[in-house]
N, C-alpha and C. Protein backbone atom coordinates (compact mmCIF):
# COMPACT_ATOMS: atom_id res chain seq x y z
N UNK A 1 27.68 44.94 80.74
CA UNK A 1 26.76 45.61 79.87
C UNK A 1 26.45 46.99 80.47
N UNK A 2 26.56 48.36 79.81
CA UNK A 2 26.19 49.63 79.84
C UNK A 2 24.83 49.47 79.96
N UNK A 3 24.49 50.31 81.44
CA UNK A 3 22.74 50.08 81.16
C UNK A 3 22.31 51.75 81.56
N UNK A 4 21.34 52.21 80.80
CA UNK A 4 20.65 53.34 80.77
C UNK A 4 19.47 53.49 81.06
N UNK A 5 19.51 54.26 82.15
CA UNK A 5 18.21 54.46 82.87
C UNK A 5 17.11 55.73 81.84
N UNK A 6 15.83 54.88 81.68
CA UNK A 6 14.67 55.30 80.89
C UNK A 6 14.08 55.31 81.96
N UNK A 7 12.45 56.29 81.65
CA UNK A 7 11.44 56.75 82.20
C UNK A 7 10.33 56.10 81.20
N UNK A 8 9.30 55.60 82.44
CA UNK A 8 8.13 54.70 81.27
C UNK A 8 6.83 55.45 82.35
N UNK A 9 6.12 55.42 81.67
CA UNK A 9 4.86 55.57 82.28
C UNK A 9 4.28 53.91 82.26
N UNK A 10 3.38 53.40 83.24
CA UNK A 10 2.60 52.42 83.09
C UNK A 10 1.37 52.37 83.64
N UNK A 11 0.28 51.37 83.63
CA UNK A 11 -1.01 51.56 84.28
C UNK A 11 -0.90 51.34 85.71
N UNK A 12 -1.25 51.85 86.82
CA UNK A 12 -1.27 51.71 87.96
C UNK A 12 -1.07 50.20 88.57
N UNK A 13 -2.01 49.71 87.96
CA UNK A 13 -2.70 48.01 88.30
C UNK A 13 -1.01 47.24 87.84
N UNK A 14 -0.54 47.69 86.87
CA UNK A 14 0.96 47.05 86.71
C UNK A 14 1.77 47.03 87.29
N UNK A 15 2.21 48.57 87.86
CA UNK A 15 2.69 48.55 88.97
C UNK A 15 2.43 47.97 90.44
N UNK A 16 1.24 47.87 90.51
CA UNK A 16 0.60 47.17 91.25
C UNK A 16 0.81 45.78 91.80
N UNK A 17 0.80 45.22 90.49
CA UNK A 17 1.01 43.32 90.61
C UNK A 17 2.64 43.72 90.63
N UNK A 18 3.92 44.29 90.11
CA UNK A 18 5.00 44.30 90.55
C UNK A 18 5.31 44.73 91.81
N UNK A 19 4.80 45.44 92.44
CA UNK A 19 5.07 45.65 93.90
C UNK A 19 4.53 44.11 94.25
N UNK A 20 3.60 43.61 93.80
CA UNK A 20 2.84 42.61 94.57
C UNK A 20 4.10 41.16 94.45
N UNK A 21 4.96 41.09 93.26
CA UNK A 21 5.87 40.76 92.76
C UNK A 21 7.02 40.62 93.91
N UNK A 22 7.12 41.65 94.24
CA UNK A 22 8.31 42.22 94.96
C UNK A 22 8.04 41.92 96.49
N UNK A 23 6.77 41.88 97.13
CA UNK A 23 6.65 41.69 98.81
C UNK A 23 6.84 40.12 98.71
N UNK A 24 6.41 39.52 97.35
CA UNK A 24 6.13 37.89 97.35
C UNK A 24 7.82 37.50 97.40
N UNK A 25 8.94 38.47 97.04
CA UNK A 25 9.93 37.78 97.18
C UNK A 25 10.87 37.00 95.60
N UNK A 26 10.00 37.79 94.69
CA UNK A 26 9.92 37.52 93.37
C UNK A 26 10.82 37.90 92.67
N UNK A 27 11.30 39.14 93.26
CA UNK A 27 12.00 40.25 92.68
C UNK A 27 12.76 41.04 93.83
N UNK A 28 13.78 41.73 94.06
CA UNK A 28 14.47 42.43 94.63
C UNK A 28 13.92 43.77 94.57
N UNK A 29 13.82 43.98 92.99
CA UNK A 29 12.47 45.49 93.48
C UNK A 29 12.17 45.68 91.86
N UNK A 30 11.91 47.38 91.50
CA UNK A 30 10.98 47.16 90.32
C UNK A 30 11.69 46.54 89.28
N UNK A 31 12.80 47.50 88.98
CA UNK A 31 13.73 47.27 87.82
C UNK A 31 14.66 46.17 87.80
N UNK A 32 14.42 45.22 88.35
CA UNK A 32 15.09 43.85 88.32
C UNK A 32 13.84 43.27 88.15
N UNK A 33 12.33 43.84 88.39
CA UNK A 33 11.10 43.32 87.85
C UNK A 33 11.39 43.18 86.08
N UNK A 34 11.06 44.70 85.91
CA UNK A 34 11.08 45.08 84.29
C UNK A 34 11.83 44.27 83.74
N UNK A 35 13.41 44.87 83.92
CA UNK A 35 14.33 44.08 83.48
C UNK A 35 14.08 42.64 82.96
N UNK A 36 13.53 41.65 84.07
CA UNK A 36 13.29 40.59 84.15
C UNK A 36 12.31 39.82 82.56
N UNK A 37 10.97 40.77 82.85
CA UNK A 37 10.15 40.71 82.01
C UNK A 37 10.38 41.32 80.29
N UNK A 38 11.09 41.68 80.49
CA UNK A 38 12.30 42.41 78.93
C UNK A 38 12.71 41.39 78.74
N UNK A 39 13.44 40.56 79.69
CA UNK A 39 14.41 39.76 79.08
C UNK A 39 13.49 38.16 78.27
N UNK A 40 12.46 38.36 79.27
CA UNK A 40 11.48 36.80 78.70
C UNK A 40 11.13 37.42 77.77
N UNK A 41 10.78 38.40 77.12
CA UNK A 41 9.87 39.06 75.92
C UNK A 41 10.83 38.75 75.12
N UNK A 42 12.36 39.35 75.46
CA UNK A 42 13.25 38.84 73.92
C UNK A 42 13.32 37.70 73.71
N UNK A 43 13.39 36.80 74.55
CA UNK A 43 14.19 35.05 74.60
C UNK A 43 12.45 34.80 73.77
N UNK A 44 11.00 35.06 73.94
CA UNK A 44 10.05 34.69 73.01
C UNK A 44 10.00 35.09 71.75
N UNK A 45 10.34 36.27 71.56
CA UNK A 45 10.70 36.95 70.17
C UNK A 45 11.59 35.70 69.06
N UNK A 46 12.95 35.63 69.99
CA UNK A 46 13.51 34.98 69.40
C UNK A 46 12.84 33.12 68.64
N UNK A 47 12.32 32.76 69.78
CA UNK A 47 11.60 31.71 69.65
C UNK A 47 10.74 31.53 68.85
N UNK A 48 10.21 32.50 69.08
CA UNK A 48 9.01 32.87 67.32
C UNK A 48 9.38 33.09 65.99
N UNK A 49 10.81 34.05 65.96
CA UNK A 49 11.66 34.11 64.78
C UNK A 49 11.74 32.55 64.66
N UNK A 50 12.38 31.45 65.75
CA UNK A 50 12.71 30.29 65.19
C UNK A 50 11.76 29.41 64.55
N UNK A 51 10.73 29.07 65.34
CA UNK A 51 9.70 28.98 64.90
C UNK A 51 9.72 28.88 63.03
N UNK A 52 9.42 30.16 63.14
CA UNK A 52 9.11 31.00 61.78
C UNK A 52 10.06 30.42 60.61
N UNK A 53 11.66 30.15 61.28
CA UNK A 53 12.25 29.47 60.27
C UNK A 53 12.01 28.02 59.96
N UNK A 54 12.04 27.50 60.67
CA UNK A 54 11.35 26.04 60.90
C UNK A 54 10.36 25.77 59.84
N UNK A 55 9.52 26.48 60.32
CA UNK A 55 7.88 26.12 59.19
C UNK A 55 8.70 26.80 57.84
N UNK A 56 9.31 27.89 57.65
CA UNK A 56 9.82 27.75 55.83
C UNK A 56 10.29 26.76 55.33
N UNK A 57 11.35 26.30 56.76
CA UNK A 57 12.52 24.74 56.06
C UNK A 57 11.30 23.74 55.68
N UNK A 58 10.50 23.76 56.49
CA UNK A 58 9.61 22.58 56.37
C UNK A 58 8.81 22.93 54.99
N UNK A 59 8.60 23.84 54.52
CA UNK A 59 7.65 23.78 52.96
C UNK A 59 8.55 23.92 52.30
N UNK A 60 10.29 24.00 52.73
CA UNK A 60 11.19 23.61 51.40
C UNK A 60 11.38 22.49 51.18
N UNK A 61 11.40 21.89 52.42
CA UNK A 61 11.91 20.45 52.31
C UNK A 61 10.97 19.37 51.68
N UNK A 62 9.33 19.92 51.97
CA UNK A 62 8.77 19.45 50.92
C UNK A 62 8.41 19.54 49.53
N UNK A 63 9.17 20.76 49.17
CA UNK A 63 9.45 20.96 47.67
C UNK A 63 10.55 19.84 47.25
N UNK A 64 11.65 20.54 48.12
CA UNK A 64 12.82 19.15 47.35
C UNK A 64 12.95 18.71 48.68
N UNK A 65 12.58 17.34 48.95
CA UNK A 65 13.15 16.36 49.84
C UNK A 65 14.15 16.08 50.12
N UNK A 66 15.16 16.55 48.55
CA UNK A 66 16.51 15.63 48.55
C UNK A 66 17.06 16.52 49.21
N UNK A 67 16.68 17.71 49.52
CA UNK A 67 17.85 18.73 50.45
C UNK A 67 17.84 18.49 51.26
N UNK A 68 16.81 17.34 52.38
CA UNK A 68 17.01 16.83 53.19
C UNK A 68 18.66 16.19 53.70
N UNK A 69 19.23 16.52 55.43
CA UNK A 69 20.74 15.85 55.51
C UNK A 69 19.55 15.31 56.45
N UNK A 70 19.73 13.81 56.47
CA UNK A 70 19.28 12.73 57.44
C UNK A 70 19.65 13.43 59.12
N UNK A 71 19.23 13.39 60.13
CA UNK A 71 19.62 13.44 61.16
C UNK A 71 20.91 12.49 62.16
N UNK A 72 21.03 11.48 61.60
CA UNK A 72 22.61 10.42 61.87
C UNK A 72 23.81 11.08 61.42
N UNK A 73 23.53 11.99 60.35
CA UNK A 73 24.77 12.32 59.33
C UNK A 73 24.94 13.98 60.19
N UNK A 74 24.17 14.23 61.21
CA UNK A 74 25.13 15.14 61.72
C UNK A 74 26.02 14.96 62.78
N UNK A 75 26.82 15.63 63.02
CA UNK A 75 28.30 15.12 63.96
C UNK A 75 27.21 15.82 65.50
């Protein structure tokens, strides 16, 4: 993966607990911090999109039941 180095400003105290991150052995240093914390933000994103589909199937399925496929009948 091509990766491109950005410039962020943040609150002190953030940087803060990531250094604090980083002496604990947590992290190798900041940007394998960030990085890190990017990557849990997408993998929740996604989870919430799923989520989100879930609860629609579920008020379709109680419209029509019959679109229900049993759970045995998948391979």
């Amino acid at each position: 993966m091509t990766s491109v180095q950005v410039q962020v400003r943040v609150p002190k105290k953030v940087v803060q607990e990531i250094d604090r991150w980083i002496t604990e052995g947590r992290f190798a240093n900041r940007s394998e911090a960030i990085k890190t914390v990017l990557t849990i933000y997408g993998e929740r994103e996604k989870t919430r999109e799923f989520y989100r589909t879930l609860l629609k199937r579920s008020e379709q399925a109680k419209k029509k039941p019959e679109s229900l496929i049993p759970l045995d009948e998948i391979p």
